[in-house]
Protein backbone atom coordinates (compact mmCIF):
# COMPACT_ATOMS: atom_id res chain seq x y z
CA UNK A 1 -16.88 70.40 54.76
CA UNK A 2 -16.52 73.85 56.09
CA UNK A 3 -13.07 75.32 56.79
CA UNK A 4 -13.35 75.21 60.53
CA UNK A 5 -14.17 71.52 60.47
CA UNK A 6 -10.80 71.01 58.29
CA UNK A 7 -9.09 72.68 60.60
CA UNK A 8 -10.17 70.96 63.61
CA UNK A 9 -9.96 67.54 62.64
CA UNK A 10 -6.21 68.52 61.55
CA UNK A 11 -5.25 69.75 65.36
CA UNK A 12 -7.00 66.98 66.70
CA UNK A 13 -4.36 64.98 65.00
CA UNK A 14 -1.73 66.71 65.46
CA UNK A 15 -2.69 66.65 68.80
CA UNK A 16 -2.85 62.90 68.86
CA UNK A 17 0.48 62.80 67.46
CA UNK A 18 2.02 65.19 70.02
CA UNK A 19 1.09 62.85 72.18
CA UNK A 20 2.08 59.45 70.78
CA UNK A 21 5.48 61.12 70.25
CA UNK A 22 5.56 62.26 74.08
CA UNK A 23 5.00 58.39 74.96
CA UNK A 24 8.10 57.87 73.62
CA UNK A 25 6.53 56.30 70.43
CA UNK A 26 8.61 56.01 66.98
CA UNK A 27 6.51 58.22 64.05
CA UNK A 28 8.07 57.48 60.36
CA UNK A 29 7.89 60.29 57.74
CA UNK A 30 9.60 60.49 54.34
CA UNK A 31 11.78 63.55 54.56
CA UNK A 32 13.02 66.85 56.10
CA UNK A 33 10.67 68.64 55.04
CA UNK A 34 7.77 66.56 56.52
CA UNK A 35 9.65 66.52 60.30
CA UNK A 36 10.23 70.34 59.78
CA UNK A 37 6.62 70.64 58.90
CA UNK A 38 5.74 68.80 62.21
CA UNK A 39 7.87 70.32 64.30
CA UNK A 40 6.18 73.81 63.06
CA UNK A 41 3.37 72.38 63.65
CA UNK A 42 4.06 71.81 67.67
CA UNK A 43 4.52 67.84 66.99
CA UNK A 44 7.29 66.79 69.25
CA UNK A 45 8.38 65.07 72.23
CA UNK A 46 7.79 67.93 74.85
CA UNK A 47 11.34 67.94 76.61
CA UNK A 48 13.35 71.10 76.96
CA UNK A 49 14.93 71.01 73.41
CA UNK A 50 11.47 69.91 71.51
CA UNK A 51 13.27 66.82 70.69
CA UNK A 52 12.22 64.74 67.56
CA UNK A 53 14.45 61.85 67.75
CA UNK A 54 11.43 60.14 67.99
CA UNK A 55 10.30 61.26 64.26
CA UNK A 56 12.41 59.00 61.51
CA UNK A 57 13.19 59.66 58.15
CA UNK A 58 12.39 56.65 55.26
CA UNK A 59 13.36 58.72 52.34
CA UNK A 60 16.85 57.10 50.57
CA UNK A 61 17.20 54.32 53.10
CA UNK A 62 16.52 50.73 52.25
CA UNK A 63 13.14 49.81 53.65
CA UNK A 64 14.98 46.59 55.19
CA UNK A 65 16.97 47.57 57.57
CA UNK A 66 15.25 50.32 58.15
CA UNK A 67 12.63 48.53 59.71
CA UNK A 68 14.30 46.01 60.82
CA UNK A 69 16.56 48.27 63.12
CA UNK A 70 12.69 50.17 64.28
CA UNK A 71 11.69 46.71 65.09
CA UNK A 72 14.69 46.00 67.31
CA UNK A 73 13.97 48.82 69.24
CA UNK A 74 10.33 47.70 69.43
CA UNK A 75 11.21 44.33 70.75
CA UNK A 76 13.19 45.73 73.61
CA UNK A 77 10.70 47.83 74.92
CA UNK A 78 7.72 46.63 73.99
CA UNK A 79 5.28 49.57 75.24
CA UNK A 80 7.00 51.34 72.07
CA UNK A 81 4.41 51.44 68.96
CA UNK A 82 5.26 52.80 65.32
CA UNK A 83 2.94 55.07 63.23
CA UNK A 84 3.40 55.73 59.59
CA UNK A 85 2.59 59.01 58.09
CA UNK A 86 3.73 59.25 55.11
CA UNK A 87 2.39 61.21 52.02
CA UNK A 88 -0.26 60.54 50.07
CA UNK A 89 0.94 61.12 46.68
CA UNK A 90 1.70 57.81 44.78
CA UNK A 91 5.53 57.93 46.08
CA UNK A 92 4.04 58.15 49.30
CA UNK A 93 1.52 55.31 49.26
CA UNK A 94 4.46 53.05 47.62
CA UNK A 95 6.41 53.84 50.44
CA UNK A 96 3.90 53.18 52.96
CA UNK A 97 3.50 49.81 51.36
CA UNK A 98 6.82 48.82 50.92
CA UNK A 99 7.07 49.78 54.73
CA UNK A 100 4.31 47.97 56.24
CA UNK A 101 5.20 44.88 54.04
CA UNK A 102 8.80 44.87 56.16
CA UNK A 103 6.76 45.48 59.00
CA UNK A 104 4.25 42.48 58.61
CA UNK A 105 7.49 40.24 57.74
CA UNK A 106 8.85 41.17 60.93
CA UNK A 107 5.76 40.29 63.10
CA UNK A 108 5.76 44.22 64.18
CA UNK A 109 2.81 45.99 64.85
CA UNK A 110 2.24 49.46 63.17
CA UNK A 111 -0.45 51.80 62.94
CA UNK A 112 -1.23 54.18 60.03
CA UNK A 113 -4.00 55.95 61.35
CA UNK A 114 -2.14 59.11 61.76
CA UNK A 115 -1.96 59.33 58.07
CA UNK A 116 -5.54 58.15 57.25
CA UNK A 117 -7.01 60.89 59.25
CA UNK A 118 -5.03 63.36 57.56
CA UNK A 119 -5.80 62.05 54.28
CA UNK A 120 -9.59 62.30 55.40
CA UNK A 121 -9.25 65.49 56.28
CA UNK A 122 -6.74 67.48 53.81
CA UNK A 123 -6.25 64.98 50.90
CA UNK A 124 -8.12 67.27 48.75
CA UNK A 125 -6.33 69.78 49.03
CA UNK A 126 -2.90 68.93 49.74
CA UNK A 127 -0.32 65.83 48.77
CA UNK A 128 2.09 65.56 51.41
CA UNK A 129 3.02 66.09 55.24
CA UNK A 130 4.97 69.16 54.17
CA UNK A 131 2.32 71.04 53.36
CA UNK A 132 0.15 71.05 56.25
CA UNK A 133 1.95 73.84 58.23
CA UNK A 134 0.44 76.19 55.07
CA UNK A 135 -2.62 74.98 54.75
CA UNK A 136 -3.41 75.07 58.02
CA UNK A 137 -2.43 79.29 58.32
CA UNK A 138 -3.91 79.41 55.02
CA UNK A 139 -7.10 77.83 56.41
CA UNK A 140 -6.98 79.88 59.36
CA UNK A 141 -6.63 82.88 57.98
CA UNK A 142 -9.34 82.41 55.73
CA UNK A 143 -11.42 81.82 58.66
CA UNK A 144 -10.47 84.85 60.12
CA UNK A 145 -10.96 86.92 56.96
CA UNK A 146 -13.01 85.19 54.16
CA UNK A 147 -11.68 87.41 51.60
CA UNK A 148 -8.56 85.20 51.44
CA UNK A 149 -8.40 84.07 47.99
CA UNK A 150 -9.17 80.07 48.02
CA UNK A 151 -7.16 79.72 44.55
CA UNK A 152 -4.11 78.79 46.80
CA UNK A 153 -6.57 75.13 46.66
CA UNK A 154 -6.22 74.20 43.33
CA UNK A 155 -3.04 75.07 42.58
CA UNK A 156 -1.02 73.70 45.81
CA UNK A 157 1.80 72.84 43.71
CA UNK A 158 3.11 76.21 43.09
CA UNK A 159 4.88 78.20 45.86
CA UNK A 160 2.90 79.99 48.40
CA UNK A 161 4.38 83.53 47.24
CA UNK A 162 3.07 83.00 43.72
CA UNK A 163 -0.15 83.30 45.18
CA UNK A 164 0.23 86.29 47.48
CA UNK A 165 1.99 87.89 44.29
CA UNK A 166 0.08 86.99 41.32
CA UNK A 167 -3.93 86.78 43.97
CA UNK A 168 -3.80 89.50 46.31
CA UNK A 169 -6.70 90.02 48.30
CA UNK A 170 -9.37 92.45 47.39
């Protein structure tokens, strides 16, 4: 898959999400790092503050009554629907698990394919919802100048600067 077809299918879905969120619709991601991500990213609620009230954190809360208190909120307005994007490392895929099993206990419908699509389209390259404000510039700069050192791929566990440091372009 070519780097502009990464990078589409990735704004499609952000795009998708921009719009769930602006429904009013609850998205669930790990940490602060994955909302900051987001919200670089242009995912939020578009209100005058780029609100993300609408984007919860899992990470160190009890799955319970953590969905049980999203569910609440579901049953009271109804038009209300939850996505889960978390990451797709093996923390993140026991999370997602532990969160759709509270979810299926509670008789409250979620959707995951948010994270799915993502996975489809970056889970080569990249582990988490953090990352994909980088990869995308990286991508897109790439595009724009294919002298961009693709190194930055198999090593997207190290810090970006370690790359522009130790891989400068030629």
């Amino acid at each position: 898959m070519e780097d502009k077809d990464i990078i589409e299918q990735i704004e499609t879905v952000l795009s998708d999400m921009k719009s769930f969120l602006e429904n009013g619709n609850i998205l669930i991601v790990e940490g602060h790092k994955d909302k900051a991500a987001l919200k670089t990213l242009g995912v939020t609620a578009n209100d005058k503050e780029g609100s993300d009230e609408n984007i919860r954190l899992c990470a160190n809360v009890p799955a319970g009554p953590f969905c049980e208190a999203i569910a609440e909120e579901v049953r009271k307005d109804p038009e209300k629907k939850i996505a889960i994007l978390t990451d797709w490392d093996r923390r993140g895929k026991i999370r997602a698990d532990s969160l759709t099993s509270q979810f299926d206990d509670l008789d409250t419908p979620y959707d995951m394919q948010f994270r799915r699509d993502l996975i489809r389209a970056a889970g080569r390259f990249i582990k988490d919802v953090e990352s994909l404000d980088t990869f995308l510039r990286h991508l897109k700069e790439r595009e724009e100048d294919p002298s961009v050192s693709d190194v930055w791929f198999f090593r997207a566990d190290l810090p970006e600067i370690y790359f522009r440091e130790a891989f400068p372009k030629p």
